[in-house]
N, C-alpha and C. Protein backbone atom coordinates (compact mmCIF):
# COMPACT_ATOMS: atom_id res chain seq x y z
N UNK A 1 130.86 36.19 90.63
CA UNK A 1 130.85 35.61 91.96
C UNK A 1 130.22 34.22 91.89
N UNK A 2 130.75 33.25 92.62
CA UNK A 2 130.31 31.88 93.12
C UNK A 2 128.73 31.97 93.54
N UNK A 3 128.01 30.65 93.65
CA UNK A 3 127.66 30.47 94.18
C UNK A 3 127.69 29.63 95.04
N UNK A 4 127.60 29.32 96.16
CA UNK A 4 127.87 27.98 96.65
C UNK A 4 127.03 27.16 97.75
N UNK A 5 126.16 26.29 97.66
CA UNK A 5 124.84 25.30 98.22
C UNK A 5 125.52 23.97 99.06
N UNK A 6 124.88 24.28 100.30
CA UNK A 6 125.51 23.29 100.61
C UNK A 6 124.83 23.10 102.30
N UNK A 7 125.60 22.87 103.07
CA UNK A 7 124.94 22.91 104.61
C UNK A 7 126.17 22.97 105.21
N UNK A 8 125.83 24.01 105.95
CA UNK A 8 127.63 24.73 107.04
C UNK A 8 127.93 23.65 107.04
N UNK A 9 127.76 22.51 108.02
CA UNK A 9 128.13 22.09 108.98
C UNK A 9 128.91 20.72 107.82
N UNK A 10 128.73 20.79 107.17
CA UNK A 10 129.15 19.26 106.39
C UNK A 10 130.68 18.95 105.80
N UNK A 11 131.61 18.18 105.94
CA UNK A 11 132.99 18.98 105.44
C UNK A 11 133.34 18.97 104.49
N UNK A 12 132.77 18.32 103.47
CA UNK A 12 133.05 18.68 102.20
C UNK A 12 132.54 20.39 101.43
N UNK A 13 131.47 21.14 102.45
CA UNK A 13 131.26 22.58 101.92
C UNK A 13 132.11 22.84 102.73
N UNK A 14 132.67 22.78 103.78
CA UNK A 14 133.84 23.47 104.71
C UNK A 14 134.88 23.70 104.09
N UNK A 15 135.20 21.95 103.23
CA UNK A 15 136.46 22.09 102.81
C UNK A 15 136.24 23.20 101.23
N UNK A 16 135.62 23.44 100.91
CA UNK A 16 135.76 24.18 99.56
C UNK A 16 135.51 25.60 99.84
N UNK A 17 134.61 25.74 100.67
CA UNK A 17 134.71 26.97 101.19
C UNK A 17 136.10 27.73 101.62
N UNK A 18 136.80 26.69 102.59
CA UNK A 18 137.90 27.05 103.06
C UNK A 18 138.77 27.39 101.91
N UNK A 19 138.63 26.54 100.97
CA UNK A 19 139.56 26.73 99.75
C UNK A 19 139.38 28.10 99.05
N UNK A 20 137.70 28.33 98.52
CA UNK A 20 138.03 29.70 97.91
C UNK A 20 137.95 30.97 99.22
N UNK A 21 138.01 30.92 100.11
CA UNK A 21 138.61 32.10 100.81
C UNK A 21 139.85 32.26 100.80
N UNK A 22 140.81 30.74 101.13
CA UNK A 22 142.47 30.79 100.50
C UNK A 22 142.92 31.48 99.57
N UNK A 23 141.94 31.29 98.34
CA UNK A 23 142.18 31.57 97.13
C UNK A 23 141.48 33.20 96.95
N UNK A 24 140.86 33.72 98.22
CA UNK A 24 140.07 35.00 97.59
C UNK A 24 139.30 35.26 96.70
N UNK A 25 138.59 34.03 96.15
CA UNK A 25 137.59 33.68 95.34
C UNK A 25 136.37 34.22 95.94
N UNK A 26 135.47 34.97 95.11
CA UNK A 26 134.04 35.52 96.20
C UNK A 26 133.32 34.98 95.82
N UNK A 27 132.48 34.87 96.82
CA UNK A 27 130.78 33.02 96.71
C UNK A 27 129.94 33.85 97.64
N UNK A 28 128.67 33.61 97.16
CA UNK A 28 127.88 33.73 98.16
C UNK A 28 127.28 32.10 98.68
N UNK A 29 126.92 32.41 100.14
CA UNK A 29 126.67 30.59 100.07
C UNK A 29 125.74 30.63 100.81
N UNK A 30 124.94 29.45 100.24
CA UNK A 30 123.24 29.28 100.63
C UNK A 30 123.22 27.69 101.44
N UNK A 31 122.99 27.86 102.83
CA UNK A 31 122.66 27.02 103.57
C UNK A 31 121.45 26.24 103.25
N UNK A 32 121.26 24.72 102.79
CA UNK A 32 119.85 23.79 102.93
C UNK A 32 119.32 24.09 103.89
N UNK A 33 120.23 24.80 105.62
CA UNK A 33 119.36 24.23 106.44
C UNK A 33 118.22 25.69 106.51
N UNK A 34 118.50 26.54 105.95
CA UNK A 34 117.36 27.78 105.88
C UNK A 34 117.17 27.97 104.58
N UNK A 35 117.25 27.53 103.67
CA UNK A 35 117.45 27.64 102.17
C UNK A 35 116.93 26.50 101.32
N UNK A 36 116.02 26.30 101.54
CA UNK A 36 115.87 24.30 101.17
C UNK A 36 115.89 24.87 99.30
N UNK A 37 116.34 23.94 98.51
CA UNK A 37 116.20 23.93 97.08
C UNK A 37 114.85 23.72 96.50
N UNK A 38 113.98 24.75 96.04
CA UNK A 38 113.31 24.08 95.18
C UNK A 38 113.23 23.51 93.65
N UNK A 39 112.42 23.34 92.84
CA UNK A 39 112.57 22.25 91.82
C UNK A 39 113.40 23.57 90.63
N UNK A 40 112.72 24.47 90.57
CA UNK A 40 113.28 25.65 89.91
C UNK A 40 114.73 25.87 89.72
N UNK A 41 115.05 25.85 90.78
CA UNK A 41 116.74 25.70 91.40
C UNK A 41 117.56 24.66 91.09
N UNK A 42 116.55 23.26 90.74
CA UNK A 42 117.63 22.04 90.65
C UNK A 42 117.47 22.04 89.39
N UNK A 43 116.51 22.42 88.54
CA UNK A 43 116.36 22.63 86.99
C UNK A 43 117.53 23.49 86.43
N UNK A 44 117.86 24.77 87.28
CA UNK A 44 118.99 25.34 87.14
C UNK A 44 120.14 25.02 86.53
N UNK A 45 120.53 24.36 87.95
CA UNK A 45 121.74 23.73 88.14
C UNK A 45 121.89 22.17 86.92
N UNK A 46 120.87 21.44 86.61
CA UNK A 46 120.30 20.97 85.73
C UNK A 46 121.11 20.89 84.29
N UNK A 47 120.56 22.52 83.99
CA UNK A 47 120.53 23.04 82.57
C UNK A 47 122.07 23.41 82.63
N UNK A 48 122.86 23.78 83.99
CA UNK A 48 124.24 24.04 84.26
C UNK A 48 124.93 22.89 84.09
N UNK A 49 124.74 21.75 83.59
CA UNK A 49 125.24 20.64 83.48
C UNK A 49 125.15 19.68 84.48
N UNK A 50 124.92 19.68 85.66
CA UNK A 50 124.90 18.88 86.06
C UNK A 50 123.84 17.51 85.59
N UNK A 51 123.58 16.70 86.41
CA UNK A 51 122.91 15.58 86.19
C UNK A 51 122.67 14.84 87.26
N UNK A 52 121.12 14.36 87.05
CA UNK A 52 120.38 14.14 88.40
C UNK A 52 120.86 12.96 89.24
N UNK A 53 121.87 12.21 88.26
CA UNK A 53 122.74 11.25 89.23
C UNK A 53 123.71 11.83 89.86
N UNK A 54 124.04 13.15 88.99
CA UNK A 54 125.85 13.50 90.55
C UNK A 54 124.62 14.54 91.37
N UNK A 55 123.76 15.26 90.85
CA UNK A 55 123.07 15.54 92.15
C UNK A 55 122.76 14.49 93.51
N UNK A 56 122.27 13.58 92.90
CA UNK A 56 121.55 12.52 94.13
C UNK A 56 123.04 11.76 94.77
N UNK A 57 122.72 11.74 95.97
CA UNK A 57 123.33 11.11 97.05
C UNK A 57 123.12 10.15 97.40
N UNK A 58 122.90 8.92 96.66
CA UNK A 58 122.49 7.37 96.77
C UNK A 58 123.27 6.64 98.02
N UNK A 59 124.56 7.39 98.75
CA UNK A 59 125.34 7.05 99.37
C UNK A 59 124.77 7.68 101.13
N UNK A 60 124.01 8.80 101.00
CA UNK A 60 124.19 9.23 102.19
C UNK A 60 122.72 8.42 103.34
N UNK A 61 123.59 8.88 104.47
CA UNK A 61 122.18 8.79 105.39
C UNK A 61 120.69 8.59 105.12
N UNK A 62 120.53 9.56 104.73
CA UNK A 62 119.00 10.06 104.41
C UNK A 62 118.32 9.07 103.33
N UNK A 63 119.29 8.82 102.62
CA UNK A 63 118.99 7.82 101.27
C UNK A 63 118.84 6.35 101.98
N UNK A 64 119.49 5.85 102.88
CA UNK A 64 119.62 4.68 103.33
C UNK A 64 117.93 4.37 104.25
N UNK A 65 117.95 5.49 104.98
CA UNK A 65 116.89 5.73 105.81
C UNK A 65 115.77 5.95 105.35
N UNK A 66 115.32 6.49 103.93
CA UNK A 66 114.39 6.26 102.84
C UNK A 66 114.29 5.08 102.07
N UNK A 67 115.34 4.19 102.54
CA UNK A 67 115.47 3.22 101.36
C UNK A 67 115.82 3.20 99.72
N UNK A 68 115.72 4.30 99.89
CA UNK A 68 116.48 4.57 98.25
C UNK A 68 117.25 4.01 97.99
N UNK A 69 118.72 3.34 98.78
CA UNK A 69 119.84 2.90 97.93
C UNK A 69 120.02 1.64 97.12
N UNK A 70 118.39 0.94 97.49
CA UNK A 70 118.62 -0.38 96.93
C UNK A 70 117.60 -0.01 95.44
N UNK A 71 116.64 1.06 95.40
CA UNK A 71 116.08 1.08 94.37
C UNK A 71 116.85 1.73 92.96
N UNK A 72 116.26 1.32 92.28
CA UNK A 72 116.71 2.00 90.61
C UNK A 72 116.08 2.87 90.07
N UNK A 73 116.24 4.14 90.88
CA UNK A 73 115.51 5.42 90.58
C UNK A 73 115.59 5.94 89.37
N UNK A 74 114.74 6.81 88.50
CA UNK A 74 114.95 6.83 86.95
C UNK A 74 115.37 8.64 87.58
N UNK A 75 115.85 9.43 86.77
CA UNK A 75 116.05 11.28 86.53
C UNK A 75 114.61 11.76 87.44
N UNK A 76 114.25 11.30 87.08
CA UNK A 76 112.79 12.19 87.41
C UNK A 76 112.65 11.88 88.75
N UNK A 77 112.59 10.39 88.92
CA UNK A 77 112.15 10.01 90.54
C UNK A 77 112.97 11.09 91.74
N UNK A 78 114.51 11.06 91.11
CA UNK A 78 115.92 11.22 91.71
C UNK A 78 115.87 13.02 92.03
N UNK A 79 115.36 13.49 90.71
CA UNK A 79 114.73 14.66 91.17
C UNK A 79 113.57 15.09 92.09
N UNK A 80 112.78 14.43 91.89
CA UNK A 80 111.75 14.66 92.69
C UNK A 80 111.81 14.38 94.24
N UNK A 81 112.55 13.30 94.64
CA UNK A 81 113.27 13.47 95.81
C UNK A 81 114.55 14.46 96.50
N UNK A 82 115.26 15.01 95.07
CA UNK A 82 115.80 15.77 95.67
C UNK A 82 114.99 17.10 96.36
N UNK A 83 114.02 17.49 95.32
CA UNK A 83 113.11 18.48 96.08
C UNK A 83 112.64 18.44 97.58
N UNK A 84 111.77 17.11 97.59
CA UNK A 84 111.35 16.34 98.36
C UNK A 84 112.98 16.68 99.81
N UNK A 85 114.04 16.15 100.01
CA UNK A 85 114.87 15.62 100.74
C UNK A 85 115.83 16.48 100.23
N UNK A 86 116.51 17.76 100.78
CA UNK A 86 117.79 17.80 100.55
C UNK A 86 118.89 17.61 100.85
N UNK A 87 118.64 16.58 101.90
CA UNK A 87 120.12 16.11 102.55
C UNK A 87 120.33 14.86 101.21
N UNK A 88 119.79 14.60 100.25
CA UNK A 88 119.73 13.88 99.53
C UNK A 88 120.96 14.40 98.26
N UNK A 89 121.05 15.90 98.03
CA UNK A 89 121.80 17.04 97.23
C UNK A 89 123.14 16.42 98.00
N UNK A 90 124.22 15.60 96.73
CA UNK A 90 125.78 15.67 97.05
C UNK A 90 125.99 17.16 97.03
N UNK A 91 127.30 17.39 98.17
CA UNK A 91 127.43 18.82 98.60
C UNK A 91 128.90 18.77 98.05
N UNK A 92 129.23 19.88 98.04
CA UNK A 92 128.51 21.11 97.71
C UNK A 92 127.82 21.12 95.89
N UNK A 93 127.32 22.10 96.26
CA UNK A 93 126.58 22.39 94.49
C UNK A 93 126.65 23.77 94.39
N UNK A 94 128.13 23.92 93.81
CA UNK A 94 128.61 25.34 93.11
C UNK A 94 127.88 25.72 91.64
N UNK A 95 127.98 27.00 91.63
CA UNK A 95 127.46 27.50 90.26
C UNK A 95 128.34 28.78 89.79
N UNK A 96 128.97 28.12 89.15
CA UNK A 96 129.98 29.46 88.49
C UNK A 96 129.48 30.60 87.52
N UNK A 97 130.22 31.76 87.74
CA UNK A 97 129.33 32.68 86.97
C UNK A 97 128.85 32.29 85.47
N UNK A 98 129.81 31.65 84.56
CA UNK A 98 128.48 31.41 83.42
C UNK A 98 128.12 30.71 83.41
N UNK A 99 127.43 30.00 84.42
CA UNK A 99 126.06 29.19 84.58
C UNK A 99 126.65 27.58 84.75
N UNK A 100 127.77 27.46 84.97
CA UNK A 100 128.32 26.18 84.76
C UNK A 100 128.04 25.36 86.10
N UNK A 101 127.55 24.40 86.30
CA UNK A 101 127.49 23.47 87.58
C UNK A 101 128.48 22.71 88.12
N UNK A 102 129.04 22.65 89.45
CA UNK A 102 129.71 21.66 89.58
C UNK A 102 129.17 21.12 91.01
N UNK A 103 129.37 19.48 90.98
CA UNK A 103 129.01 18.70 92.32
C UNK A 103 130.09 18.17 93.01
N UNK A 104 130.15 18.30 94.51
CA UNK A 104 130.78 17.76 94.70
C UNK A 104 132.27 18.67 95.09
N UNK A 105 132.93 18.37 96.33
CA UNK A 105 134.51 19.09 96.86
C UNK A 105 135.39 18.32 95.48
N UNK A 106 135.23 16.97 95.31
CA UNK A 106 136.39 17.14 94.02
C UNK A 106 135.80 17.44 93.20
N UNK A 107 135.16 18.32 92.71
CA UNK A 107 134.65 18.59 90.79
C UNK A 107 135.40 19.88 91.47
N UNK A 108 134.76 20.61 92.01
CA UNK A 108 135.01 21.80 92.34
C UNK A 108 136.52 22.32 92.45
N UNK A 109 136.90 21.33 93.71
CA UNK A 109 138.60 21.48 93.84
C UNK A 109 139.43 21.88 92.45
N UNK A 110 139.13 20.71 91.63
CA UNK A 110 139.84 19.97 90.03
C UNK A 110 139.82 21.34 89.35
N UNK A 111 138.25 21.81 89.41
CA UNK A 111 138.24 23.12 88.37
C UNK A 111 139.13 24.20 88.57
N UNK A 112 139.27 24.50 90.57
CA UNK A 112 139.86 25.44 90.91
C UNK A 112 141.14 25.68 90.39
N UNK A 113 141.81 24.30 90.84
CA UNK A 113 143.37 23.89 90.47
C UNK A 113 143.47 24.03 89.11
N UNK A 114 142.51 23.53 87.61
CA UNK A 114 142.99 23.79 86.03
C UNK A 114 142.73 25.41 85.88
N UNK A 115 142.24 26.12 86.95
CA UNK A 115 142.05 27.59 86.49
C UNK A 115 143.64 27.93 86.90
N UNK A 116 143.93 27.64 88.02
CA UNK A 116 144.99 28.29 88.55
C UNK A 116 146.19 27.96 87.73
N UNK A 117 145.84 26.68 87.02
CA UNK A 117 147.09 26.53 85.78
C UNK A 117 147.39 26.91 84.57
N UNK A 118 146.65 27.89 84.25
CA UNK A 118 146.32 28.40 83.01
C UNK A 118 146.92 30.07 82.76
């Protein structure tokens, strides 16, 4: 089973969500807005490949409004704010059963679609 992180309301978890119910794919999915990530969790996802630049959201709201987007945050900083801020977490942040990470409605989509071609 999926996992899948993200915040209802946002449409890029809508849109992937929507996708693996299409697909009958089973996820459990963990809302930021009652679920905040801690550091444990982003170490996780981390060690799942991801990387603390497609985690961080240098693009969104929250980042602009912190001022982050003009600085040159190093891994660590980028993490530590994600703890700190999770509207900061690009959404969604799937975790496939063997531990694999993906960020993001297109990582996710891409994977869905090369499974379904195989």
């Amino acid at each position: 089973m999926l996992e899948v992180y993200g915040i209802r309301n946002c449409d890029s978890v809508k849109k992937v969500r929507k996708l693996l119910e299409a697909e009958s794919i089973g996820y459990t999915f963990h809302d930021f807005d009652t679920e905040s990530p801690d550091e444990a969790l982003i170490d996780t996802w981390i060690e799942g490949g991801a990387t603390p630049e497609e985690l961080f959201n240098g693009k969104s709201i929250t980042s602009r409004q912190l001022g982050l987007k003009a600085k040159e945050l190093s891994d660590a900083e980028k993490k530590t704010w994600l703890v700190r801020e999770n509207r900061l977490i690009k959404r969604p942040v799937v975790v496939l059963p063997t531990g694999e990470t993906l960020v993001g409605a297109a990582n996710v989509t891409k994977h869905l679609i090369s499974k379904e071609g195989n």
